[in-house]
C-alpha atoms as a PDB file:
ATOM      1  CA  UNK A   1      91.869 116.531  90.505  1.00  0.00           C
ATOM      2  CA  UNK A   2      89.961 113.641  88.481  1.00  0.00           C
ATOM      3  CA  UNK A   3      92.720 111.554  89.036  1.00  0.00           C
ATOM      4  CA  UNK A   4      92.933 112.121  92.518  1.00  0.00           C
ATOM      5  CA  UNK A   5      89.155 111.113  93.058  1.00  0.00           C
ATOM      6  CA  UNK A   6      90.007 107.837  91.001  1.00  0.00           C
ATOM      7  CA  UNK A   7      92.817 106.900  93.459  1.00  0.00           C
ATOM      8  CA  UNK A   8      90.690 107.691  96.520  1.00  0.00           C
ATOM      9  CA  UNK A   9      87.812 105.796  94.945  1.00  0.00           C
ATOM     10  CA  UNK A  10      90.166 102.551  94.389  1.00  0.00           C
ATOM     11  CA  UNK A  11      91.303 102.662  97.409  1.00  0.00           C
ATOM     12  CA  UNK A  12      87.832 102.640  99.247  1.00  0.00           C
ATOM     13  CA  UNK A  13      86.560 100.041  97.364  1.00  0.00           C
ATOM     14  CA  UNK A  14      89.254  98.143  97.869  1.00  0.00           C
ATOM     15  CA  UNK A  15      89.242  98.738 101.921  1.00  0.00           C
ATOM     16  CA  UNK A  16      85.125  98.004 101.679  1.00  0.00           C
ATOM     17  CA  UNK A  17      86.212  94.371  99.826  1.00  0.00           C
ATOM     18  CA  UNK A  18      88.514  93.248 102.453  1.00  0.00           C
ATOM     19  CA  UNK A  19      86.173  94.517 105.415  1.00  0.00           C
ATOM     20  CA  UNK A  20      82.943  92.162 103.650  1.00  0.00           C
ATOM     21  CA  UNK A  21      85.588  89.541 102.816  1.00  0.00           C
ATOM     22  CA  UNK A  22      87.104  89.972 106.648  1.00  0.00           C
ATOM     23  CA  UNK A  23      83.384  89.280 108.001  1.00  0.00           C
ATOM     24  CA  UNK A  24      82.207  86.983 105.323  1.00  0.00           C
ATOM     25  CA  UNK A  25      85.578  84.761 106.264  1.00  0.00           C
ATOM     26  CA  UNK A  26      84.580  85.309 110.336  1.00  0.00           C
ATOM     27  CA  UNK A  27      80.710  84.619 109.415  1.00  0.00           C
ATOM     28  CA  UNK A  28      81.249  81.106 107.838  1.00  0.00           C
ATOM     29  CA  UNK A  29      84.024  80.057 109.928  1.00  0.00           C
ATOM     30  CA  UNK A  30      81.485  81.033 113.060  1.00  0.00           C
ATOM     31  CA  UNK A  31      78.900  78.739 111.365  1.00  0.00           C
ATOM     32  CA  UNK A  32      81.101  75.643 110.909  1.00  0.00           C
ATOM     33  CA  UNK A  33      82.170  75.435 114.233  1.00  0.00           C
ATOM     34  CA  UNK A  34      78.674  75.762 115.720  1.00  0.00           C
ATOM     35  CA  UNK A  35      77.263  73.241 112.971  1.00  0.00           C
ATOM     36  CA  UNK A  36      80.639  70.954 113.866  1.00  0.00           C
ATOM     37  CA  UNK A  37      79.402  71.466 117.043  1.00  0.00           C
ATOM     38  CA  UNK A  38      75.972  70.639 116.835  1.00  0.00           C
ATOM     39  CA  UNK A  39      76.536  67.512 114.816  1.00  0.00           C
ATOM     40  CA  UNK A  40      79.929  65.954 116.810  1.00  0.00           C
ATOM     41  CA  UNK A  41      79.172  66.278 120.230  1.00  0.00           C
ATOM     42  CA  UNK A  42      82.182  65.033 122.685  1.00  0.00           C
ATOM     43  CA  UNK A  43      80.302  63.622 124.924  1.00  0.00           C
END
């Protein structure tokens, strides 16, 4: 049974470290296109 926790423990962890890396990634991609943006307008 203690082992069983352990694995189910990993494996949440691991699912909650790619979600924050998934929005982290989205997050600072989202800012570099609005500061590219901001700073290189096409006109």
């Amino acid at each position: 049974m203690e082992t069983f926790l352990e694995l189910i423990r990993e494996i949440s962890k691991g699912i909650v470290r790619e979600i924050a890396a998934h929005v982290f990634r989205k997050n600072v991609l989202d800012n570099k296109k609005t500061t590219q943006r901001v700073l290189h307008p096409k006109n």
